[in-house]
Protein backbone atom coordinates (compact mmCIF):
# COMPACT_ATOMS: atom_id res chain seq x y z
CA UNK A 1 -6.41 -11.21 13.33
CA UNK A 2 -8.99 -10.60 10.09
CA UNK A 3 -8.32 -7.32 9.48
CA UNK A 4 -11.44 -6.97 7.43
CA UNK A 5 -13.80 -8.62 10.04
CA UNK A 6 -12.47 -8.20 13.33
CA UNK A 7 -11.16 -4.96 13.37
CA UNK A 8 -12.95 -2.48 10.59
CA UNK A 9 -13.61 0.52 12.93
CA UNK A 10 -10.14 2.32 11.77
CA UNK A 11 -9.86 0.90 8.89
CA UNK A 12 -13.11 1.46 7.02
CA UNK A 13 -14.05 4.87 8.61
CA UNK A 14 -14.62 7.64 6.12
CA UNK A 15 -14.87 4.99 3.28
CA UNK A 16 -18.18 4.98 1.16
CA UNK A 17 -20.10 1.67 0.74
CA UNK A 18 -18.09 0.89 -2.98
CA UNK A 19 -14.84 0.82 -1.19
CA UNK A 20 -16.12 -0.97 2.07
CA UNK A 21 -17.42 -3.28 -0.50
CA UNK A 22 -14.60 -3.72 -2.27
CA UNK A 23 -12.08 -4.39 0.75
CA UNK A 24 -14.53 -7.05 2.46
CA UNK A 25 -15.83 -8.88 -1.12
CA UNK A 26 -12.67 -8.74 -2.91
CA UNK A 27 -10.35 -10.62 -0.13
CA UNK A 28 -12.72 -13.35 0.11
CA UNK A 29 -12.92 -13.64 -3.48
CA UNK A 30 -9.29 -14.30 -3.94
CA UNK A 31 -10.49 -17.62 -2.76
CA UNK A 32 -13.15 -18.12 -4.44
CA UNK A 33 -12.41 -17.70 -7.67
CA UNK A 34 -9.01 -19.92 -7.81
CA UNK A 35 -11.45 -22.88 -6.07
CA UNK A 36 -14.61 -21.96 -9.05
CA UNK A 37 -12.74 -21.37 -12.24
CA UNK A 38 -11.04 -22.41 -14.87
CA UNK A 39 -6.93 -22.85 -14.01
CA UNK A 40 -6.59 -19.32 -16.28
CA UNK A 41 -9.25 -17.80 -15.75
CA UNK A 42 -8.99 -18.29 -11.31
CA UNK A 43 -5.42 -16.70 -11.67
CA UNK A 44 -6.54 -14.00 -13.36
CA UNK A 45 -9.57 -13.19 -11.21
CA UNK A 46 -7.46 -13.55 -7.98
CA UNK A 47 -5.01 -11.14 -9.56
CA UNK A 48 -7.48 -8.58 -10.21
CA UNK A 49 -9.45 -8.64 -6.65
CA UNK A 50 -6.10 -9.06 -5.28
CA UNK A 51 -4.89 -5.82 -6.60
CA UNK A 52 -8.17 -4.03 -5.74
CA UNK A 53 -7.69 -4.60 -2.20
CA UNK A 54 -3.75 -4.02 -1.82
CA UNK A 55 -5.16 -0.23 -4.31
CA UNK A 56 -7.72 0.07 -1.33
CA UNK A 57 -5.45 -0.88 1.61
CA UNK A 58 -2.64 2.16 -0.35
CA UNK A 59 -5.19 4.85 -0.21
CA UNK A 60 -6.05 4.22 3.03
CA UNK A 61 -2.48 3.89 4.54
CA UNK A 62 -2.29 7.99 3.99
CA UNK A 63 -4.25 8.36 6.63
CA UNK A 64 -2.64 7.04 8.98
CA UNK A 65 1.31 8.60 8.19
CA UNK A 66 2.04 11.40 9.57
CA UNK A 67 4.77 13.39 6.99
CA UNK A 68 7.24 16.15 7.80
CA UNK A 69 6.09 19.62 7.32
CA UNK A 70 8.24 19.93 4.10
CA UNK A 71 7.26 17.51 2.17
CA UNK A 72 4.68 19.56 1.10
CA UNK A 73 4.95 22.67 -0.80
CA UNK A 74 1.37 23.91 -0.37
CA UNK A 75 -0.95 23.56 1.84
CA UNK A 76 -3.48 22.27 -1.12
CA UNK A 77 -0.18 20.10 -2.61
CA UNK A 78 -1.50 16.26 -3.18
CA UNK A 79 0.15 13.65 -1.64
CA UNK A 80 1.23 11.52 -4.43
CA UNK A 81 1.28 8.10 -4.96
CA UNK A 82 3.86 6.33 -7.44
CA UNK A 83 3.30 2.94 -8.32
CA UNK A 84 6.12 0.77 -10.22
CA UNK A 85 5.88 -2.74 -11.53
CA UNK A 86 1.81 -3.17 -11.37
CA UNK A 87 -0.12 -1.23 -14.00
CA UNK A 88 -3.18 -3.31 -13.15
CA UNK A 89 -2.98 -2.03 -9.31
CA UNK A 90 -2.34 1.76 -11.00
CA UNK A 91 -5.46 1.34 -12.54
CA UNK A 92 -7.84 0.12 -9.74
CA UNK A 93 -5.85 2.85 -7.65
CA UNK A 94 -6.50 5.44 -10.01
CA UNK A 95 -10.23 4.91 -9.83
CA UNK A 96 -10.36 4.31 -5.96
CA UNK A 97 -8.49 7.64 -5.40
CA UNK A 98 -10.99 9.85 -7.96
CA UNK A 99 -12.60 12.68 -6.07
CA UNK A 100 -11.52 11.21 -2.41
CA UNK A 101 -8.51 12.93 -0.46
CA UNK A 102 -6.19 11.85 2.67
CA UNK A 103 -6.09 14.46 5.20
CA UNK A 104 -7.99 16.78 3.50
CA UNK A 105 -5.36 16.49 0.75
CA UNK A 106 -6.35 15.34 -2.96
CA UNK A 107 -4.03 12.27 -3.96
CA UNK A 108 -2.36 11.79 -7.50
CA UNK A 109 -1.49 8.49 -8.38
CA UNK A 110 1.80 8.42 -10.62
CA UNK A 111 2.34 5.61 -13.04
CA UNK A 112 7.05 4.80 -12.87
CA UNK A 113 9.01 3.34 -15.25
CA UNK A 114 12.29 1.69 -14.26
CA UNK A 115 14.50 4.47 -13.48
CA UNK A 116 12.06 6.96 -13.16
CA UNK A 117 12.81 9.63 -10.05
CA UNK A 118 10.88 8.77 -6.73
CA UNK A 119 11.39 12.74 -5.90
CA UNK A 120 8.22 14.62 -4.92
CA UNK A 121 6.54 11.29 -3.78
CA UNK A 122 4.80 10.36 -0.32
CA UNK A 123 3.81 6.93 -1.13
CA UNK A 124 5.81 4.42 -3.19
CA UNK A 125 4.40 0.66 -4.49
CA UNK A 126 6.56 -2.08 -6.08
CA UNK A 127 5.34 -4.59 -7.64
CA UNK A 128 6.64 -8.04 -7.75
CA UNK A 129 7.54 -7.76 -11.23
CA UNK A 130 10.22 -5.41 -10.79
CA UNK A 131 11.41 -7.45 -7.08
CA UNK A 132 14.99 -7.85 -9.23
CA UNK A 133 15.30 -4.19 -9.10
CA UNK A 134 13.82 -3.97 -5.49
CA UNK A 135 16.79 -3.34 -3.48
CA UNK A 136 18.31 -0.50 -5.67
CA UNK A 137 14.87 1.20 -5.63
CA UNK A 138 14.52 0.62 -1.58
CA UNK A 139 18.26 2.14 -1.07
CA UNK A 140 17.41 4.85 -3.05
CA UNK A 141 14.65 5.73 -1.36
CA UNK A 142 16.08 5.26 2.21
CA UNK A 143 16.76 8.68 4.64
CA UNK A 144 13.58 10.08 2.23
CA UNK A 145 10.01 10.60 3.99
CA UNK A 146 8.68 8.28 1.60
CA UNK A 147 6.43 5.42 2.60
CA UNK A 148 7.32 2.40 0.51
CA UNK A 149 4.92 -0.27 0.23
CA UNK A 150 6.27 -3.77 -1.69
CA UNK A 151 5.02 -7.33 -1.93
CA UNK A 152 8.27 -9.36 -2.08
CA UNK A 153 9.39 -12.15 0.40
CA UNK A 154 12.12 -9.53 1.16
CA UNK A 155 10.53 -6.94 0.80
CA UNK A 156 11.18 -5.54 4.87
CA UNK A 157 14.72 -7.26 5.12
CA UNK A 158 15.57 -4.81 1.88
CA UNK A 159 14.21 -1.61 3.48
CA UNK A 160 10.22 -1.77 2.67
CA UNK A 161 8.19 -0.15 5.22
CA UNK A 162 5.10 -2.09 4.69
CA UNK A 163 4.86 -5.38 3.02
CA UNK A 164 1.34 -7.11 1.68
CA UNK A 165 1.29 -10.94 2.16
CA UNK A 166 -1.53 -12.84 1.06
CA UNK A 167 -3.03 -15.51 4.05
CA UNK A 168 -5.68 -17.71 4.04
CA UNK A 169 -7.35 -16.05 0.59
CA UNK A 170 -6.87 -12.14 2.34
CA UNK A 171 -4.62 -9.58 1.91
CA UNK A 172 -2.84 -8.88 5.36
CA UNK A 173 0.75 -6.64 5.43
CA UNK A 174 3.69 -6.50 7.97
CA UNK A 175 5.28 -3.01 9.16
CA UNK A 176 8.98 -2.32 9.88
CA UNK A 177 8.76 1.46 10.71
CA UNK A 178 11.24 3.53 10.47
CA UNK A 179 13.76 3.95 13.87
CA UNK A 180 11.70 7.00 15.49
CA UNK A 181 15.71 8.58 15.48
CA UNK A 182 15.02 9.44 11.86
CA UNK A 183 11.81 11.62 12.25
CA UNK A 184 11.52 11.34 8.11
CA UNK A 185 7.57 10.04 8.62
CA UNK A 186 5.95 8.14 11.50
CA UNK A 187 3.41 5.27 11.07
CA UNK A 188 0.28 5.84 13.49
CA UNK A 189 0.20 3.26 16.34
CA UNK A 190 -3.80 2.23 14.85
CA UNK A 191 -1.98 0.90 11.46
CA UNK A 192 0.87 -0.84 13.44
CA UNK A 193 -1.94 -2.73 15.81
CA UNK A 194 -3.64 -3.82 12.76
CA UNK A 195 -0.71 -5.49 10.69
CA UNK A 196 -0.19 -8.94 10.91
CA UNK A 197 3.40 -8.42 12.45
CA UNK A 198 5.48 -5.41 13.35
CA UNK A 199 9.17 -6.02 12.60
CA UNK A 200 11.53 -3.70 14.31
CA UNK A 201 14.47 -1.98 12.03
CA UNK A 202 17.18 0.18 13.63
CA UNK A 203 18.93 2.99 12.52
């Protein structure tokens, strides 16, 4: 399914017409620009919408986890979103998130260095450029309420919760929730019917 076309109802709700904008323009441009450019130049552009969408697509996977009561302290606390390996994703995430909330919670976007704590975080991105260090950083984080959020091959078979793919020029993602036994955070049934394949993980 196109996520962006078929299906936008869930997805897109609440969004303003900059962020609609950039989910629908920006995943066909991934395609665009590798076919129009230069050999440099296309990679680069693709990079850069890529990462605008997968920022856009972060945000708006808050909305649809539920966390435990105690991962909050407050009932104003932000849920906080730590990005590792992919400044340039940081950066279109930072602006994305600016004045907007999830839940009626503000979100903080925090910027990790390799070994770097993942404590006090509800939302966790890897980037591919630190995949070799992708299956310490998943076992750390596993038995947390912490949704992690990679784009590696292996990315699910290591632990990752949800994983973006890129198909056809678009930005689609795959879901392995976690076993419902563990009750650290549940993923609402809307996200799982809109990923391109649910991959079940037991306990």
């Amino acid at each position: 399914m196109d996520l962006l076309s078929k299906r936008p109802g869930w997805i897109l709700a609440g969004l303003d017409r900059r962020l609609v904008a950039v989910l629908r323009a920006c995943a066909l441009s991934i395609g665009i620009a590798a076919g129009i450019a230069g050999p440099c130049l296309a990679q680069t552009d693709a990079q850069v919408d890529e990462y605008r969408v997968k920022a856009a697509f972060l945000y708006k996977f808050g909305s649809y986890i539920e966390w435990p009561s105690g991962s909050f302290a407050r009932a104003d606390s932000p849920v906080t979103i730590g990005v590792m390996g992919a400044e340039a994703l940081a950066d279109e995430l930072g602006q994305i998130v600016a004045g907007r909330n999830v839940n009626g919670r503000p979100v903080l976007v925090r910027r990790l260095r390799p070994g770097d704590p993942i404590v006090g975080l509800h939302v966790l991105f890897i980037g591919r450029s630190d995949s070799g260090r992708l299956a310490g950083i998943l076992a750390a984080a596993r038995g947390q309420a912490l949704l992690t959020v990679t784009e590696s091959e292996e990315g699910l078979e290591l632990g990752s919760m949800i994983n973006f793919v890129v198909v056809e020029d678009k930005v689609r993602f795959d879901i392995a929730p976690p076993p419902s036994e563990s009750s650290n955070l549940k993923i609402s049934a809307r996200l799982l019917g809109v990923a391109r394949k649910v991959v079940s993980k037991s306990s």
